[in-house]
C-alpha atoms as a PDB file:
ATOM      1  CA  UNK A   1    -123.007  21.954 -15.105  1.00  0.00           C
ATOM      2  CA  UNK A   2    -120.787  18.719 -16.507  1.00  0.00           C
ATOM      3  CA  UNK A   3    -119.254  21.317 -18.642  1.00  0.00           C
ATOM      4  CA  UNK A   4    -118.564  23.487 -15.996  1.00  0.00           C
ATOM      5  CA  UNK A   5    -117.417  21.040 -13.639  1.00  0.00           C
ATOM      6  CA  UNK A   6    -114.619  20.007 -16.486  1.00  0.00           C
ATOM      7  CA  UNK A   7    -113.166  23.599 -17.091  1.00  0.00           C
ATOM      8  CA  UNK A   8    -112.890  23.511 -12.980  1.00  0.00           C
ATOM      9  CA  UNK A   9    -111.307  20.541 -13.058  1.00  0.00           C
ATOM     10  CA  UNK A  10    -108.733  21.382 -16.197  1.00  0.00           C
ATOM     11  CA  UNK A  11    -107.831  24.818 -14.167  1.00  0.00           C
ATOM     12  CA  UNK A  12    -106.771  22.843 -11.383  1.00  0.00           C
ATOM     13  CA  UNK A  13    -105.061  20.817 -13.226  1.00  0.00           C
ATOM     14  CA  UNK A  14    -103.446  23.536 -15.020  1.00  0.00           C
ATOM     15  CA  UNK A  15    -102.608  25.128 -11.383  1.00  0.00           C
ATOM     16  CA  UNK A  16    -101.116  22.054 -10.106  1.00  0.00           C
ATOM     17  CA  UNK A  17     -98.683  21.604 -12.841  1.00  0.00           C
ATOM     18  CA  UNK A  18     -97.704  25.082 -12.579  1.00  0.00           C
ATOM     19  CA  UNK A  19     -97.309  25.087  -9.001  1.00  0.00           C
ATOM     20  CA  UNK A  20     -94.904  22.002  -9.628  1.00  0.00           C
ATOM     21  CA  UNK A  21     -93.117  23.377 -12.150  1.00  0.00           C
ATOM     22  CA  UNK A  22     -92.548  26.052  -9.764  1.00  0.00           C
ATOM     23  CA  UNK A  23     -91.645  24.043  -6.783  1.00  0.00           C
ATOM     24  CA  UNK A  24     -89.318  21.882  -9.187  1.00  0.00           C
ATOM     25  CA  UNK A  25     -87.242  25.236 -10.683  1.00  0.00           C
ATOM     26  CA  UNK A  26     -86.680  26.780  -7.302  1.00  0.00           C
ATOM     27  CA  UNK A  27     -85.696  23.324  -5.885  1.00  0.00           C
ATOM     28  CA  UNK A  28     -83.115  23.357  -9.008  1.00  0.00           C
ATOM     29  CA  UNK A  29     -81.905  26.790  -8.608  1.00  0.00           C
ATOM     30  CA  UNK A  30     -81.353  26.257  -4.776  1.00  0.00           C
ATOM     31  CA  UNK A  31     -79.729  22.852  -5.099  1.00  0.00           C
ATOM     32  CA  UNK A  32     -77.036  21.661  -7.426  1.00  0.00           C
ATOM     33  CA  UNK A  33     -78.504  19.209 -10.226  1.00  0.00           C
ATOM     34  CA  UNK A  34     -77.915  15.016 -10.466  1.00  0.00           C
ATOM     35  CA  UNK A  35     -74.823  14.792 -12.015  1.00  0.00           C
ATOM     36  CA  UNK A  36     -72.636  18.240 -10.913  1.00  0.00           C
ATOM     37  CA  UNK A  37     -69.056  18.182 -10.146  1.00  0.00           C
ATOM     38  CA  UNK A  38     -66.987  21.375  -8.616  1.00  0.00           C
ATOM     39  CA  UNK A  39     -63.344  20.119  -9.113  1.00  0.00           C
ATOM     40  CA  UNK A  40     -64.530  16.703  -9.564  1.00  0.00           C
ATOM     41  CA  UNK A  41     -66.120  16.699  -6.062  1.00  0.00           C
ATOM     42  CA  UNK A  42     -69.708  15.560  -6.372  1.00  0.00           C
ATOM     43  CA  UNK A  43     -72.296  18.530  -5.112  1.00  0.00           C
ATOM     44  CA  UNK A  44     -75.672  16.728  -6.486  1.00  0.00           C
ATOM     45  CA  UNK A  45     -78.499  17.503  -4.164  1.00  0.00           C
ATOM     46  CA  UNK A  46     -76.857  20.717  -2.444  1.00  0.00           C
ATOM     47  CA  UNK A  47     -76.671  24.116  -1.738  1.00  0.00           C
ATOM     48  CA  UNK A  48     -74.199  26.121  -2.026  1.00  0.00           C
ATOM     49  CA  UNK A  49     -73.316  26.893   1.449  1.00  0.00           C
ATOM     50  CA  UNK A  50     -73.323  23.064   1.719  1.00  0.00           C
ATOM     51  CA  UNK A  51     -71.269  22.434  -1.411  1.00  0.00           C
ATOM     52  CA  UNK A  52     -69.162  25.395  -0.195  1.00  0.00           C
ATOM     53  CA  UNK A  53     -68.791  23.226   3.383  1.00  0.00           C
ATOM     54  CA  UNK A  54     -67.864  20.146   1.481  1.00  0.00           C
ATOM     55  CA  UNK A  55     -65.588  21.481  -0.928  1.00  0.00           C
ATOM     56  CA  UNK A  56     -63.750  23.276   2.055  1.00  0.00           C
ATOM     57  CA  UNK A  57     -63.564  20.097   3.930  1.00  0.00           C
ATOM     58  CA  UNK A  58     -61.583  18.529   1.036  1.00  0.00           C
ATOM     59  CA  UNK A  59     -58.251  17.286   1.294  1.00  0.00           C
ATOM     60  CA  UNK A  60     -56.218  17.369  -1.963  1.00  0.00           C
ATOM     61  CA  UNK A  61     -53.368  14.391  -2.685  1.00  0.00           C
ATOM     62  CA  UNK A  62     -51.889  16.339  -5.157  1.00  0.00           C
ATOM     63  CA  UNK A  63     -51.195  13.291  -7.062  1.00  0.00           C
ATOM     64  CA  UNK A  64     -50.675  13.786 -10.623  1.00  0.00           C
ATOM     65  CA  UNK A  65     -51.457  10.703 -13.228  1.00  0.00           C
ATOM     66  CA  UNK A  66     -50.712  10.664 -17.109  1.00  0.00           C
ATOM     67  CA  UNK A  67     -52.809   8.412 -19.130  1.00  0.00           C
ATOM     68  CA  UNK A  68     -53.948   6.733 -15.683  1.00  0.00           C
ATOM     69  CA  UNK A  69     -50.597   6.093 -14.052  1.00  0.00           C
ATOM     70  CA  UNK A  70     -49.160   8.025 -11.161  1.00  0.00           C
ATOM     71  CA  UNK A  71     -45.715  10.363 -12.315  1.00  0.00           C
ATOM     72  CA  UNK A  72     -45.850  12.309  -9.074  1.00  0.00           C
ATOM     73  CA  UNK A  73     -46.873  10.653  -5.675  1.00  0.00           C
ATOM     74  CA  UNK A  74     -47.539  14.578  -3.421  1.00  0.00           C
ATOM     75  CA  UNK A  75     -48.093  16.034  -0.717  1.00  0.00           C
ATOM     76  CA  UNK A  76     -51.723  15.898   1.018  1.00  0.00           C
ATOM     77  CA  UNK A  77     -52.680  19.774   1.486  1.00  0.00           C
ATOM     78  CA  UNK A  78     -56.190  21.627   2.415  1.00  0.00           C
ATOM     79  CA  UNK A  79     -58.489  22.338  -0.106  1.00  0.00           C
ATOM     80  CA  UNK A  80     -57.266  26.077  -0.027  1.00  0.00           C
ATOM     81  CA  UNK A  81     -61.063  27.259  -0.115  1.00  0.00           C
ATOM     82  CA  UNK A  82     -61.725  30.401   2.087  1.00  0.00           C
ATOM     83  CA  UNK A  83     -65.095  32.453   2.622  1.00  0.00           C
ATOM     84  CA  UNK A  84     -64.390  34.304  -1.035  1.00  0.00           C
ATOM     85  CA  UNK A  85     -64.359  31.214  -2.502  1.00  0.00           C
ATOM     86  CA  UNK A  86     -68.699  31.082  -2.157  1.00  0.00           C
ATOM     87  CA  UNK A  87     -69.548  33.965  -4.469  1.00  0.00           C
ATOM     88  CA  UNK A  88     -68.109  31.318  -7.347  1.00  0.00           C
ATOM     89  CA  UNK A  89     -70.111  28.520  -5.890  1.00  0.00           C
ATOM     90  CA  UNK A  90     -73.087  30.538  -6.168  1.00  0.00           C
ATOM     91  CA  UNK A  91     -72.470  31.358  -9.134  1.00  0.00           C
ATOM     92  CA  UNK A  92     -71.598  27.748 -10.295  1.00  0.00           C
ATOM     93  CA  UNK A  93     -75.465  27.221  -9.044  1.00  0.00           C
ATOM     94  CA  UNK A  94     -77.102  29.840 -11.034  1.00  0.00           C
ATOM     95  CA  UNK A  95     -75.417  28.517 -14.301  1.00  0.00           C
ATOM     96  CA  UNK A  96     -76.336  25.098 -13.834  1.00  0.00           C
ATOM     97  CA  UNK A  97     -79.832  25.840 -12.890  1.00  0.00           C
ATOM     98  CA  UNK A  98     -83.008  24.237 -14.426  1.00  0.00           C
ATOM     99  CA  UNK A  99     -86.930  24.209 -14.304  1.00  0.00           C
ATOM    100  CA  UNK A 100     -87.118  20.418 -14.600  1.00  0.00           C
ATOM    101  CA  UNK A 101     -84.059  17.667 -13.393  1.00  0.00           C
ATOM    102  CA  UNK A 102     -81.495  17.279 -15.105  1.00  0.00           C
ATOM    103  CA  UNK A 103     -79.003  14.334 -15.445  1.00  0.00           C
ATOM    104  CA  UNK A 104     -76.213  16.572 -17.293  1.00  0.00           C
ATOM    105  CA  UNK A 105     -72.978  15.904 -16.290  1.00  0.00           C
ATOM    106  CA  UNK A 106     -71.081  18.959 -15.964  1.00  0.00           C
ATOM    107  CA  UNK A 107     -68.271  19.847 -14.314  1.00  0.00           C
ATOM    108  CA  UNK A 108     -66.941  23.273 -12.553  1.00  0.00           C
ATOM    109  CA  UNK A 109     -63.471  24.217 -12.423  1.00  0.00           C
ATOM    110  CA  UNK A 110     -63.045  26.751  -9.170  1.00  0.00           C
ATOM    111  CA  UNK A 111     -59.777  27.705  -8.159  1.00  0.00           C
ATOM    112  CA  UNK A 112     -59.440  28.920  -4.650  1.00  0.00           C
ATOM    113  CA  UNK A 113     -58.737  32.310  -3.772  1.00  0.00           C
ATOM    114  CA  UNK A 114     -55.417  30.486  -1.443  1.00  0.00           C
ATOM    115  CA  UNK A 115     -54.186  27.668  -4.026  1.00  0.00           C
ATOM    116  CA  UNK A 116     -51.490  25.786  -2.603  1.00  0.00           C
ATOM    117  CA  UNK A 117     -48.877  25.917  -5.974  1.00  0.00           C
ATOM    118  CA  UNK A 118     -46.221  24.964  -4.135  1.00  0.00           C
ATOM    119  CA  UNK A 119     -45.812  21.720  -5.730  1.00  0.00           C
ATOM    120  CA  UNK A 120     -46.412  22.964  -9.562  1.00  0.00           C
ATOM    121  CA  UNK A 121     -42.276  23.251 -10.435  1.00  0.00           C
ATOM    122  CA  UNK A 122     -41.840  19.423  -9.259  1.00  0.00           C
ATOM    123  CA  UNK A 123     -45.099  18.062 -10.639  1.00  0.00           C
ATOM    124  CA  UNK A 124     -44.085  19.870 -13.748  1.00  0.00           C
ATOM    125  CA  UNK A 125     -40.837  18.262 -13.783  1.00  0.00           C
ATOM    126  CA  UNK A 126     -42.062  14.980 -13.598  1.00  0.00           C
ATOM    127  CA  UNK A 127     -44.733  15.091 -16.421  1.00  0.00           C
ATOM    128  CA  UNK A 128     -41.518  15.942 -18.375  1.00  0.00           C
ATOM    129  CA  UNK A 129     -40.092  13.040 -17.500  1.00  0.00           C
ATOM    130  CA  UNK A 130     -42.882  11.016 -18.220  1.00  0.00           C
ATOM    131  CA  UNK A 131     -43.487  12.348 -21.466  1.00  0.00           C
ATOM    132  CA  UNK A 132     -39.857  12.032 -22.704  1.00  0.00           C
ATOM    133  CA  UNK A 133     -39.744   8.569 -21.700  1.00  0.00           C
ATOM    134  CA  UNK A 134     -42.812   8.103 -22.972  1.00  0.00           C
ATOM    135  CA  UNK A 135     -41.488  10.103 -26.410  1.00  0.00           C
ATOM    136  CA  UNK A 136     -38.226   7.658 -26.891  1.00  0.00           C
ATOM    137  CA  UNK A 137     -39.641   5.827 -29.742  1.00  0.00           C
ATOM    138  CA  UNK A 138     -41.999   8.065 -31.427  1.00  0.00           C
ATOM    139  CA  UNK A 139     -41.486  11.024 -33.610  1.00  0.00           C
ATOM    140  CA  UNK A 140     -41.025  14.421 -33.476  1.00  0.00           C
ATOM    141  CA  UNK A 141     -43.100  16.693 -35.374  1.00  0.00           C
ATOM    142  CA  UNK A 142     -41.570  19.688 -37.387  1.00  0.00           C
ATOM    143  CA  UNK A 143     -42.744  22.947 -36.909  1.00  0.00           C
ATOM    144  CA  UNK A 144     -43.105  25.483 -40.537  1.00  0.00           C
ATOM    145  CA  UNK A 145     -40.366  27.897 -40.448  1.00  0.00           C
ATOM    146  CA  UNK A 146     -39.706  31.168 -41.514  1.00  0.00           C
ATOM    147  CA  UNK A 147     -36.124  31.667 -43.131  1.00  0.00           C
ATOM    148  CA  UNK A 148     -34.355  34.782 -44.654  1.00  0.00           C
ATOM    149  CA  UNK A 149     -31.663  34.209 -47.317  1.00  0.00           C
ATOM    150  CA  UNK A 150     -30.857  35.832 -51.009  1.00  0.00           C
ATOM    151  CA  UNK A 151     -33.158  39.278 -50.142  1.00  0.00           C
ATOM    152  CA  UNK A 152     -36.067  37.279 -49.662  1.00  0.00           C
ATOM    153  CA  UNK A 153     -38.499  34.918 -46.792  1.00  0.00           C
ATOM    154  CA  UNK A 154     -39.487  31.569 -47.312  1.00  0.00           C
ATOM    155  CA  UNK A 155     -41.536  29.152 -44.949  1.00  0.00           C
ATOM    156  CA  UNK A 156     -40.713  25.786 -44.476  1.00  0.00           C
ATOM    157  CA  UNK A 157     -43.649  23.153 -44.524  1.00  0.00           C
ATOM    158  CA  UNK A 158     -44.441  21.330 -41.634  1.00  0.00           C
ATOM    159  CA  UNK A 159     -44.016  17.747 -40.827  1.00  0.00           C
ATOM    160  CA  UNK A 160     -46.807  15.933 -38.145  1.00  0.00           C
ATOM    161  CA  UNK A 161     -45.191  13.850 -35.780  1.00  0.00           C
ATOM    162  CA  UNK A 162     -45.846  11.125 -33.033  1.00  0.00           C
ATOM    163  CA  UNK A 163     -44.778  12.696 -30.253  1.00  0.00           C
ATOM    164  CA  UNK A 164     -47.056  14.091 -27.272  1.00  0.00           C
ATOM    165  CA  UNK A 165     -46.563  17.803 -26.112  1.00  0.00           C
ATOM    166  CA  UNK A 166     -45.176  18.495 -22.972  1.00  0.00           C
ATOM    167  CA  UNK A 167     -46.361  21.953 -22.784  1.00  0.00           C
ATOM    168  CA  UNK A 168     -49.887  21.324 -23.546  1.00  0.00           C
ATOM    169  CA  UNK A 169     -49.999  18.744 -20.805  1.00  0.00           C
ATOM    170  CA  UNK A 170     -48.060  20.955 -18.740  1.00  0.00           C
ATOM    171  CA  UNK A 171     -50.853  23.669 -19.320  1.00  0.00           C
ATOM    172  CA  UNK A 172     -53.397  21.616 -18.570  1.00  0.00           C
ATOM    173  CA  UNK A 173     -52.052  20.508 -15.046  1.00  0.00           C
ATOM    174  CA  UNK A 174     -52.732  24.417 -14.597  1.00  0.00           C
ATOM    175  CA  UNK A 175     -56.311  23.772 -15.080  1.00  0.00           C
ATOM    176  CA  UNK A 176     -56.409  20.551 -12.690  1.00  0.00           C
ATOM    177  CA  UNK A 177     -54.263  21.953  -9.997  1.00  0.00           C
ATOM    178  CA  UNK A 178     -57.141  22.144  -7.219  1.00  0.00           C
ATOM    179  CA  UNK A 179     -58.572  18.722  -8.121  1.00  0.00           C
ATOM    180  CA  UNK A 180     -57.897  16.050  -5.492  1.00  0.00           C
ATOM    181  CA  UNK A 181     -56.135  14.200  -7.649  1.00  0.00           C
ATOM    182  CA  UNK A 182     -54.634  15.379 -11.602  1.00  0.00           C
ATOM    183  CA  UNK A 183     -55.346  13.454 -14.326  1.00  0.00           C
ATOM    184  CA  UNK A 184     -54.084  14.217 -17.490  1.00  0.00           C
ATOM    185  CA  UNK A 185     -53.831  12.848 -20.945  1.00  0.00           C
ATOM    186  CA  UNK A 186     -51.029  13.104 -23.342  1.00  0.00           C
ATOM    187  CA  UNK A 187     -51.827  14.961 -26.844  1.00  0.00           C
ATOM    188  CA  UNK A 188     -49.598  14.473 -29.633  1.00  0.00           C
ATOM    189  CA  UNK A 189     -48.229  17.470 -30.727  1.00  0.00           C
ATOM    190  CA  UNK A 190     -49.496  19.561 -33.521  1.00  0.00           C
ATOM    191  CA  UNK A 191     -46.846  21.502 -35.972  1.00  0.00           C
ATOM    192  CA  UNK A 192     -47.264  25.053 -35.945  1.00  0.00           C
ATOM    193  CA  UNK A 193     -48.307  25.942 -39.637  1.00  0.00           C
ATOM    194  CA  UNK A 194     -46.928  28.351 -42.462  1.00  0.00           C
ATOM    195  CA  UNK A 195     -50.712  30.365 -41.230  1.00  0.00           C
ATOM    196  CA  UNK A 196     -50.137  30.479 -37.767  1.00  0.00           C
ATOM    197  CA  UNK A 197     -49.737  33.762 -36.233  1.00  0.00           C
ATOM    198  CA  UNK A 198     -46.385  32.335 -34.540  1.00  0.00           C
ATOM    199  CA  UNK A 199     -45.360  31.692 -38.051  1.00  0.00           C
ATOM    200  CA  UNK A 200     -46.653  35.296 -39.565  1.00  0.00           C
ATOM    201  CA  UNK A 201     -44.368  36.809 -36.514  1.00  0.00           C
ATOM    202  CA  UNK A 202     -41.398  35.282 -37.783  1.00  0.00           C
ATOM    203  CA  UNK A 203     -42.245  36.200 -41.444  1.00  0.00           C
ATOM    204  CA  UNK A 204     -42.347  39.550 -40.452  1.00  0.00           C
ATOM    205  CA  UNK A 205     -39.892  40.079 -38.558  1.00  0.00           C
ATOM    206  CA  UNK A 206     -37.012  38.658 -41.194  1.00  0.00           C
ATOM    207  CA  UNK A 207     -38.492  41.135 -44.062  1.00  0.00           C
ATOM    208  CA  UNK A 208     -36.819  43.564 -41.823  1.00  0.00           C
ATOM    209  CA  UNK A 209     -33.587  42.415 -42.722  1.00  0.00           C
ATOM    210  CA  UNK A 210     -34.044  42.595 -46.555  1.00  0.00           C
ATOM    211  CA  UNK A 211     -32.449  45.717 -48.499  1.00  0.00           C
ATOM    212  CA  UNK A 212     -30.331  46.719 -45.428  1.00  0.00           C
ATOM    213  CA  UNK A 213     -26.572  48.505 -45.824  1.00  0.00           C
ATOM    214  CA  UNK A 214     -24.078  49.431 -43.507  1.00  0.00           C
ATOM    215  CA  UNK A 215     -21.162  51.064 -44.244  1.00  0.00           C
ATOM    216  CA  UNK A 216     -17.779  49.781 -42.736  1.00  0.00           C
ATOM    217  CA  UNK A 217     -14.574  52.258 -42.339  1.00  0.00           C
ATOM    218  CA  UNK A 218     -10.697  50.964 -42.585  1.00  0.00           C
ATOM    219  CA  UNK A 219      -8.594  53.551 -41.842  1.00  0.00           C
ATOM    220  CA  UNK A 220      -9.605  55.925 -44.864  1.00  0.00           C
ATOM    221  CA  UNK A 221     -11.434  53.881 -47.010  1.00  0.00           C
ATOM    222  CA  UNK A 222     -15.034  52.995 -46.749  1.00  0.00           C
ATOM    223  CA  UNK A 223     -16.924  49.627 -47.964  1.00  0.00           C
ATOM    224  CA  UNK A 224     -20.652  49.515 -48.164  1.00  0.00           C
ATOM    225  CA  UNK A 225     -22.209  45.601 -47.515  1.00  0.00           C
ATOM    226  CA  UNK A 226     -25.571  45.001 -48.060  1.00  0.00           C
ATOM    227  CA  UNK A 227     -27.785  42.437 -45.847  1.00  0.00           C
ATOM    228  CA  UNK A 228     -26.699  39.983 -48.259  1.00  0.00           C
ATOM    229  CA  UNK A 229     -22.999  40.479 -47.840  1.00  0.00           C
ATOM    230  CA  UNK A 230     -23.335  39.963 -44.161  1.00  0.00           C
ATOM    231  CA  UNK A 231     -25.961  37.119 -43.736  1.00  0.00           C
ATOM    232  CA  UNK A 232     -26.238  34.014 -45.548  1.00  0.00           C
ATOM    233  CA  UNK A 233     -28.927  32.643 -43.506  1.00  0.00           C
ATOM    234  CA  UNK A 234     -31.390  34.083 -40.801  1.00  0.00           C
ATOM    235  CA  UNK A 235     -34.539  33.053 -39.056  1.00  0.00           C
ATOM    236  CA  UNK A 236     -35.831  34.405 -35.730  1.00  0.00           C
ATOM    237  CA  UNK A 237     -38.335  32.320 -33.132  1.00  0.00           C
ATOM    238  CA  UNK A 238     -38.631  32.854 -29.537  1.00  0.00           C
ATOM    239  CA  UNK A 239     -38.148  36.430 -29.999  1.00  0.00           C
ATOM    240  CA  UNK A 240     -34.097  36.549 -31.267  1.00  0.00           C
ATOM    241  CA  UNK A 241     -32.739  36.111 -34.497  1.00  0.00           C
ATOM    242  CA  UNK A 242     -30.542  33.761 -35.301  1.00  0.00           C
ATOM    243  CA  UNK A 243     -27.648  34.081 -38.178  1.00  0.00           C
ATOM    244  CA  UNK A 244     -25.471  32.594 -39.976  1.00  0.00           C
ATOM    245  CA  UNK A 245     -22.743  35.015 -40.879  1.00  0.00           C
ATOM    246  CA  UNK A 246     -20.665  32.776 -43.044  1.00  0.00           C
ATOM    247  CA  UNK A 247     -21.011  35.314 -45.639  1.00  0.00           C
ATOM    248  CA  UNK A 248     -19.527  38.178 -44.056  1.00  0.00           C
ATOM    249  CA  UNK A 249     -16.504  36.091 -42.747  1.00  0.00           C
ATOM    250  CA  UNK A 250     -15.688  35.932 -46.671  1.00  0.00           C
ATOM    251  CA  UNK A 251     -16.012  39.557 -47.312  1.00  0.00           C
ATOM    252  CA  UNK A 252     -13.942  41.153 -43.983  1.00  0.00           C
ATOM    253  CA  UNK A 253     -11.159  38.411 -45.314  1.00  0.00           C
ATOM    254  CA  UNK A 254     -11.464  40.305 -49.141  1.00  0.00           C
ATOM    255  CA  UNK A 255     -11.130  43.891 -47.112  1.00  0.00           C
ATOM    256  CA  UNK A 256      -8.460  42.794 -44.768  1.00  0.00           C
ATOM    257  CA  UNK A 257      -6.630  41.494 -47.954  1.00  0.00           C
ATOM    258  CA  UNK A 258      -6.795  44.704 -49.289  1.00  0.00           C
ATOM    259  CA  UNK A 259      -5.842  46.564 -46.850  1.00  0.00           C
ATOM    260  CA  UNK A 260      -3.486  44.963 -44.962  1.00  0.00           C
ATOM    261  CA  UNK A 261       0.267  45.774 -44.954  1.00  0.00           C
ATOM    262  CA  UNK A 262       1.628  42.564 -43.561  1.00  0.00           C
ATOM    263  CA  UNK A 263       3.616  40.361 -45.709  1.00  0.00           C
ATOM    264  CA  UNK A 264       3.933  43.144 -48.256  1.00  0.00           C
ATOM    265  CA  UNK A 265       6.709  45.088 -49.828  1.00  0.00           C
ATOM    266  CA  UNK A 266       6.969  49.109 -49.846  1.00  0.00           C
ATOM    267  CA  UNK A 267       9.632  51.415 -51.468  1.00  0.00           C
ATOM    268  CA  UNK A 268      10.556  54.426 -49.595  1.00  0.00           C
ATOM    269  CA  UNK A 269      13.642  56.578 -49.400  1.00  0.00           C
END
């Protein structure tokens, strides 16, 4: 009977912590956990038509700080959030669901299906400001570099700097942009290397220029220049080449010298 009465008494045990379990994961995968941000606006403890109401109810300063002080003082605009915008919330709820609470902060970036960018051009402009100013006394770094000369491509090392990067912070304002407020943090920029694919672009694209002729026609008389004879210098980034041609200046001055008739004497009857 005692025996019995103790296998009763462990099943309902056993029951009861199920059944809590149970009540405790759908609680947590009908309500947003402790410490759950959706653009930095706290959702803890709701659901996602309430999260959806609050997020909606937002105003955003559009106020954009680097390394915690304010560059750009904007304009206050809605939130931006329309009725699209709650398939993402719900589906910021499923990821973040658990069985048990959880105290994980975690933050969800949503943009809205109407962002307001109207203000991206000047907050971008003022983040370069900052970061020049703030650049004034510290170094550049060097990027490697692909260069053509003599038939063949080098690549230049690269040389770390001091400096922050304007376009990474720029690109991560991007990210921010339907946060109430931006806050970003300057990165020092990082020198491309003689591996990176940027790099590899460039490499390939000056081989093209090795082992190249043209053939160039005075009157009846042809000359044949080879890449060398033309370029003394090449590299190409940002999509165009760039070349120094100092080398060709010297050979059209040997064929005009040849062939020109100024200054000289002929015989004829």
């Amino acid at each position: 009977m005692e025996k019995t009465q103790k296998l009763i008494c462990g099943a309902l045990a056993a029951v009861a912590v199920i059944g809590g379990l149970g009540a405790s994961g759908y609680y947590h995968h009908s309500h947003f956990n402790k410490n759950v941000t959706i653009n930095g606006v706290k959702v803890c403890g709701l659901t996602s038509e309430a999260a959806y109401q609050k997020l909606a109810s937002q105003k955003r300063s559009n106020d954009v700080y680097l390394n915690g002080k304010k560059i750009y003082e904007g304009t206050s605009t809605s939130s931006s959030y329309t009725s699209a915008d709650k398939a993402k919330v719900i589906k910021a709820l499923k990821e973040q669901a658990t069985i048990l609470p959880s105290a994980k902060k975690t933050n969800y970036k949503l943009t809205p299906s109407e962002l307001d960018t109207s203000q991206l051009s000047a907050m971008k402009k003022a983040i370069k400001v900052a970061v020049d100013k703030l650049n004034q006394n510290r170094v550049m770094a060097v990027d490697a570099k692909a260069v053509w000369k003599d038939n063949k491509v080098t690549v230049t090392s690269p040389k770390k700097g001091t400096a922050y990067d304007t376009s990474k912070i720029q690109a991560e304002l991007s990210n921010q942009l339907a946060a109430d407020s931006i806050q970003l943090t300057a990165k020092v920029k990082t020198p491309l290397t003689k591996n990176s694919a940027a790099v590899k672009k460039e490499v390939a694209a000056l081989k093209k220029l090795s082992n190249k002729k043209i053939t160039y026609k005075v009157e009846n008389k042809s000359y044949t220049l080879t890449s060398d004879d033309i370029i003394t210098k090449a590299t190409y980034q940002n999509g165009q080449y760039q070349f120094d041609t100092a080398a060709l200046d010297q050979e059209i001055a040997k064929i005009n010298k040849a062939q020109s008739t100024l200054g000289k004497s002929f015989k004829f009857n």
